[in-house]
Protein backbone atom coordinates (compact mmCIF):
# COMPACT_ATOMS: atom_id res chain seq x y z
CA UNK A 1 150.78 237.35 102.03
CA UNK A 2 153.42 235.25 103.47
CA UNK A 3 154.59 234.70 107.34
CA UNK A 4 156.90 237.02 108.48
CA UNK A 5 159.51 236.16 110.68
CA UNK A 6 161.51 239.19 112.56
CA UNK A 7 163.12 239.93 115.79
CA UNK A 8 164.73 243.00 117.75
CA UNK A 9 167.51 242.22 120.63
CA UNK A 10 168.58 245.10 122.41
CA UNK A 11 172.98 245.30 122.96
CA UNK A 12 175.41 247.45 123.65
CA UNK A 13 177.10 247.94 120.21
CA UNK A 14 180.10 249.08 119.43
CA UNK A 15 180.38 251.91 116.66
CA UNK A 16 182.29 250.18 114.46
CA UNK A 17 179.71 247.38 114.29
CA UNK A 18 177.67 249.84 111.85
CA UNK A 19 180.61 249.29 109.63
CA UNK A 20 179.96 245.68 108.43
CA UNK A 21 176.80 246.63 107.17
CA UNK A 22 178.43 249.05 104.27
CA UNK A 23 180.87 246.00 103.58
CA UNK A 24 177.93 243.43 102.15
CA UNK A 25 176.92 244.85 99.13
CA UNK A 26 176.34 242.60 95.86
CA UNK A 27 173.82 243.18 92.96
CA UNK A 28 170.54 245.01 93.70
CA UNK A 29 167.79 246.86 91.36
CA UNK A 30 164.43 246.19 92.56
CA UNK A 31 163.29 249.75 93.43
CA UNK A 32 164.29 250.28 89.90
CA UNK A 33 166.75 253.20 91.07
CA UNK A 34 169.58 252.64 88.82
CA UNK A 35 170.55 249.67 86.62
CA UNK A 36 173.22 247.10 88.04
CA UNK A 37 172.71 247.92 91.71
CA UNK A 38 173.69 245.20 93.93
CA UNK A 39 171.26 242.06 95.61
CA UNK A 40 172.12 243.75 98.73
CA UNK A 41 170.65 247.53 99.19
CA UNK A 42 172.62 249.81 101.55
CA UNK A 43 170.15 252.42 103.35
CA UNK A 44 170.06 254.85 105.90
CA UNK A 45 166.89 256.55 107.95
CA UNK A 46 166.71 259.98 109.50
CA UNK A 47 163.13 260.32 111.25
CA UNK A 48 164.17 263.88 111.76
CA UNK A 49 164.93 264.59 107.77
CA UNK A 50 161.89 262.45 107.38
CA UNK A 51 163.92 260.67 104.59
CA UNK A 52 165.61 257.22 103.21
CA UNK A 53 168.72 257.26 101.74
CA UNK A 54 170.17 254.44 99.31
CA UNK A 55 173.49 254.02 97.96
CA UNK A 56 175.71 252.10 95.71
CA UNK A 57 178.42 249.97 96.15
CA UNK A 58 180.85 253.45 96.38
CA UNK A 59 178.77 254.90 99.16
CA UNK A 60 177.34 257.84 97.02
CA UNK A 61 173.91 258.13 96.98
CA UNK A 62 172.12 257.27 94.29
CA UNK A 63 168.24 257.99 95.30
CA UNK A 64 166.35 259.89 98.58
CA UNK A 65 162.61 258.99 99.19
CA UNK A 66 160.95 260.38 101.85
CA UNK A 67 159.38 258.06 104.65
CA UNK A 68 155.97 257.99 103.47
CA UNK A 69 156.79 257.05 100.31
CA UNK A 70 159.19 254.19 101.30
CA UNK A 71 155.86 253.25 103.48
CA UNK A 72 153.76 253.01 100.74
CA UNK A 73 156.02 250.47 98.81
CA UNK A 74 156.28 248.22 101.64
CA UNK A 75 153.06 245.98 102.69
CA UNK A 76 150.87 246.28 105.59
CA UNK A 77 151.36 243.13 106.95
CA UNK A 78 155.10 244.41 107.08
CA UNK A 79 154.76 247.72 108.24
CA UNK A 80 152.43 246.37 111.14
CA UNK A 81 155.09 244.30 112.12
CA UNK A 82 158.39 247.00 111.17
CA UNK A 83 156.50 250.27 113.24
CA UNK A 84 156.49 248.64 116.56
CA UNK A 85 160.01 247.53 116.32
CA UNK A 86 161.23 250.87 115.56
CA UNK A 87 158.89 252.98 117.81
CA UNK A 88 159.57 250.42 120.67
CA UNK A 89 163.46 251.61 120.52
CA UNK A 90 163.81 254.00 123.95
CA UNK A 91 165.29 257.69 124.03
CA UNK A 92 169.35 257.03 124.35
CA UNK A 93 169.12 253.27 123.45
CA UNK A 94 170.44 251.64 120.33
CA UNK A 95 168.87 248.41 119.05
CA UNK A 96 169.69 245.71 115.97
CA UNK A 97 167.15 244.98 113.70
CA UNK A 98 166.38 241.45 111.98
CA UNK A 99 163.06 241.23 110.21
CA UNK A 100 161.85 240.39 106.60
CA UNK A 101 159.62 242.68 104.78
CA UNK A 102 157.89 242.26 101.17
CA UNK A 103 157.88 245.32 99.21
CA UNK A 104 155.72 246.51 96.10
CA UNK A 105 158.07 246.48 93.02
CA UNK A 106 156.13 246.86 89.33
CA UNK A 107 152.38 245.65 90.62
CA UNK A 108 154.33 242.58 92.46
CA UNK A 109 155.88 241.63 96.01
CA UNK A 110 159.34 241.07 96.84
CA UNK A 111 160.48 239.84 100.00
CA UNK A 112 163.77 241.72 101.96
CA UNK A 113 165.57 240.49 104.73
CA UNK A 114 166.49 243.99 106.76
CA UNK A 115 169.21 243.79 108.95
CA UNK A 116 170.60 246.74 110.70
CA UNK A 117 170.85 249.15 113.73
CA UNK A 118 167.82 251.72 115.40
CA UNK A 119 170.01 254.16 116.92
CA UNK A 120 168.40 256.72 119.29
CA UNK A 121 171.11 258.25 121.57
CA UNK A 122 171.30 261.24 119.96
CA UNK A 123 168.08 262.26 120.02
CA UNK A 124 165.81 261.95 116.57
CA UNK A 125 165.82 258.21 115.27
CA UNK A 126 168.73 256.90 113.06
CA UNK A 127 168.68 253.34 111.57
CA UNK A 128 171.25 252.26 109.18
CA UNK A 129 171.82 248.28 107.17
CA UNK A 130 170.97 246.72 104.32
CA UNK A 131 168.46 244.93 103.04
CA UNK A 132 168.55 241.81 101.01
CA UNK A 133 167.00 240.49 98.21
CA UNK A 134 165.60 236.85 99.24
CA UNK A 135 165.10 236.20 95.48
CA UNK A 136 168.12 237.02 94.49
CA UNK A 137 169.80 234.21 97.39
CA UNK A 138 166.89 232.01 96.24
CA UNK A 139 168.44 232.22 92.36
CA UNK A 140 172.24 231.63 94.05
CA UNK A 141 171.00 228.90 95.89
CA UNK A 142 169.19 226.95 93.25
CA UNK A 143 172.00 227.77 91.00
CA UNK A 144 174.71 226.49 93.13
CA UNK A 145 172.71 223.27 93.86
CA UNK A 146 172.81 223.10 90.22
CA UNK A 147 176.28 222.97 89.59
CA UNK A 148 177.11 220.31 92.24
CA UNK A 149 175.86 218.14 89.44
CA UNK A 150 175.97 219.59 86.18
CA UNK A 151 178.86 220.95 84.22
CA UNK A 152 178.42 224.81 83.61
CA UNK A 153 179.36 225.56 80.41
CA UNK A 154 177.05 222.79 79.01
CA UNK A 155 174.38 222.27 81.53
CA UNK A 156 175.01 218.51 81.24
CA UNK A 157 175.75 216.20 84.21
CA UNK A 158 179.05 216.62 85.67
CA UNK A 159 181.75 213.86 85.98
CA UNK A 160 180.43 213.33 89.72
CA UNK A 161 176.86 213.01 89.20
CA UNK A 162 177.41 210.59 86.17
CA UNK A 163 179.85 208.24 88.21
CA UNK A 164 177.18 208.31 91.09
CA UNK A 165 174.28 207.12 88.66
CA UNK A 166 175.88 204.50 87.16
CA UNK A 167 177.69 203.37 90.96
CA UNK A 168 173.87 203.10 91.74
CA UNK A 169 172.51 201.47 88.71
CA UNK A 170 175.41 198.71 88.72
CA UNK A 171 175.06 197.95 92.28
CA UNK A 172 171.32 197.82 92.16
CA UNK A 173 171.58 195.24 89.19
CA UNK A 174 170.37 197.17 86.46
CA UNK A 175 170.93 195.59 82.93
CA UNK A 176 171.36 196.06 80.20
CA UNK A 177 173.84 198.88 81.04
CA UNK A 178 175.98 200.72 78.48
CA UNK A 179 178.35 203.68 78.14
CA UNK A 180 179.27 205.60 75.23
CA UNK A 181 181.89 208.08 75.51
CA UNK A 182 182.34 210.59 72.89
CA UNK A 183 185.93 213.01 72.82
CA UNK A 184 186.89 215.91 70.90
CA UNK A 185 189.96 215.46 69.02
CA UNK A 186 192.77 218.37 68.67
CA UNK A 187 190.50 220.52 70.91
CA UNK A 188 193.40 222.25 72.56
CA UNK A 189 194.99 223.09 68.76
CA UNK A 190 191.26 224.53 67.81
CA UNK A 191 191.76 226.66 71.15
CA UNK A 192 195.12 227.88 70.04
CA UNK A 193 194.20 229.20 67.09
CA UNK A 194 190.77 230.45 67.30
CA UNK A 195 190.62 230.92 71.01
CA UNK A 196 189.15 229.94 73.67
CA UNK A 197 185.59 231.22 72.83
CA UNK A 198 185.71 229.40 70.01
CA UNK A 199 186.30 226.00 71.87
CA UNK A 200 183.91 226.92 74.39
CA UNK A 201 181.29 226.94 71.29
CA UNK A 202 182.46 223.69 69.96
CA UNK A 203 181.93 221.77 73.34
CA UNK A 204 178.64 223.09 73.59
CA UNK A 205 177.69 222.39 69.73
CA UNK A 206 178.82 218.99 70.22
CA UNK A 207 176.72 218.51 73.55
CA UNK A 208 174.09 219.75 71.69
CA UNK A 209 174.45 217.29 69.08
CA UNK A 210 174.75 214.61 71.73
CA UNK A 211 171.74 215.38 73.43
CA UNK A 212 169.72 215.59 70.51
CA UNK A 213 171.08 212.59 69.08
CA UNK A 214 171.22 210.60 72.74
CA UNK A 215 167.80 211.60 73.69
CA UNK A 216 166.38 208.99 75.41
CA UNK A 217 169.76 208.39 77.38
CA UNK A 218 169.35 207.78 81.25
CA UNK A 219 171.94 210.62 82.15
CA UNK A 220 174.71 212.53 79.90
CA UNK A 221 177.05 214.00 80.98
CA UNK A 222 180.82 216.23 79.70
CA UNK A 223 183.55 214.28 81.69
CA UNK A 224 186.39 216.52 80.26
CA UNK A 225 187.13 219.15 78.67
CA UNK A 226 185.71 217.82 75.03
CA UNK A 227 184.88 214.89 76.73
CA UNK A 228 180.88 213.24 76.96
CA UNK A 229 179.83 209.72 78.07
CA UNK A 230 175.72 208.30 78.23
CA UNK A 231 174.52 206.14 79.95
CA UNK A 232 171.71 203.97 78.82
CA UNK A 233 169.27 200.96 80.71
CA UNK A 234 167.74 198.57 78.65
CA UNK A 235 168.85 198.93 75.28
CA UNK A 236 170.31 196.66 72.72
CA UNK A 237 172.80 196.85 70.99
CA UNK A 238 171.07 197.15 67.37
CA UNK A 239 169.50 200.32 69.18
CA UNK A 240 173.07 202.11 71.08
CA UNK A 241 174.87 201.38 67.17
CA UNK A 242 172.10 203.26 65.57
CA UNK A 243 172.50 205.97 68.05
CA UNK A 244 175.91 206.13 67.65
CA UNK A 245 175.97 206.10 63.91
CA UNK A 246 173.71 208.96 63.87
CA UNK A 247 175.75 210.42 65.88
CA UNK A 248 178.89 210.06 64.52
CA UNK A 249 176.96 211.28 61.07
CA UNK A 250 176.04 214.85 62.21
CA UNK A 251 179.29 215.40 64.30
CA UNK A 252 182.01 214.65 61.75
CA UNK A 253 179.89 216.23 59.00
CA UNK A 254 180.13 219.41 61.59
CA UNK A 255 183.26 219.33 62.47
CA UNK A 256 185.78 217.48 59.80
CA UNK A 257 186.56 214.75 61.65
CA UNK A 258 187.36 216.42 64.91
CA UNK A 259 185.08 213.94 66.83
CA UNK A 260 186.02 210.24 67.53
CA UNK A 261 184.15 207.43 69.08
């Protein structure tokens, strides 16, 4: 089981404070409650109506467990750390609560970052917040790392990641070092009159094409809209002609002369 990091502060907070939790909700549905809930999981606790309540991004609720079973998804090592937090909370005292938990979803763990409010100054225990899915900011993370270099609609490198890898090669000294740039012709007419779906498919036929083609290529990348360029090391130029007359073979068999070199 992994390390859990939490931590409790107790403040004076003001009621509308509760508010910002019901105004972070995304994409959630681990506890398998409803399809195309959000990453982030509004809930509320009553230790007097001994229950949980989740809702969806509209604030109705959309599923009611009662606390024991919400304990048994969640894992020792979490609850060991959650119970004190929450039983530590004085009559009349409010606290915020920061901790991650993993919980059992489908025979497997998933971690939760809880953030929220333990409010006791009206008697029975209250805590409301939201929880979110670590995985899910994992996934957003990796993904927008990803597209700080790569084009989206292709997955090839973007025009930024290709100028930086040849800037590098080329000051470094690296030759042989060759570019060839392959464009789209008339892509904007095949937009007009098919669509844009359809143009979408023919950039990412073509990068196909290119890749598949271009396979030993140091980097390639889409530099426009129908626009690719590779970038090769150490090749002659017997071997970057053969590639391109491949190449050029498939593409203007595919697309009637639509691609030029």
């Amino acid at each position: 089981m992994s390390h859990f990091q939490s931590g409790i502060t107790s403040e004076s907070l003001m009621e509308n404070q509760v508010e910002k939790y019901y105004e972070q909700l995304g994409m959630f549905d681990d506890l398998g409650l409803r399809p195309n809930l959000s990453d982030v999981l509004l809930w509320e606790v009553e230790r007097g109506a001994n229950n949980v309540r989740i809702f969806n991004s509209g604030g109705s609720v959309v599923a009611t467990l009662t606390l024991s079973e919400m304990e048994m998804r969640i894992s020792p090592e979490s609850m060991n750390r959650l119970r004190p937090l929450v039983d530590g909370v004085g009559a009349g005292r409010r606290q915020s609560l920061n901790i991650d938990i993993d919980v059992g979803i489908s025979g497997t763990w998933k971690r939760y970052h809880l953030q929220g409010l333990i409010d006791r100054t009206h008697g029975a225990m209250f805590a409301t917040g939201v929880a979110l899915d670590m995985d899910a900011l994992c996934r957003q993370k990796q993904r927008l790392e990803f597209l700080e270099t790569h084009d989206p609609l292709t997955g090839l490198a973007n025009f930024s990641s290709l100028e930086s890898q040849y800037n590098a090669l080329a000051r470094f000294g690296t030759y042989p070092l060759a570019l060839v740039i392959f464009r789209i012709d008339n892509l904007s007419e095949v937009c007009s009159t098919l669509g844009v779906q359809a143009g979408n498919t023919m950039i990412c036929n073509v990068a196909q094409v290119i890749q598949e083609c271009f396979f030993d290529a140091d980097i390639i990348g889409r530099t426009g809209g129908g626009e690719y360029c590779c970038l090769f090391t150490g090749k002659t130029q017997l071997e970057i002609e053969t590639y391109v007359g491949e190449a050029n073979i498939r593409l203007h068999s595919a697309y009637l002369n639509l691609i030029k070199t």
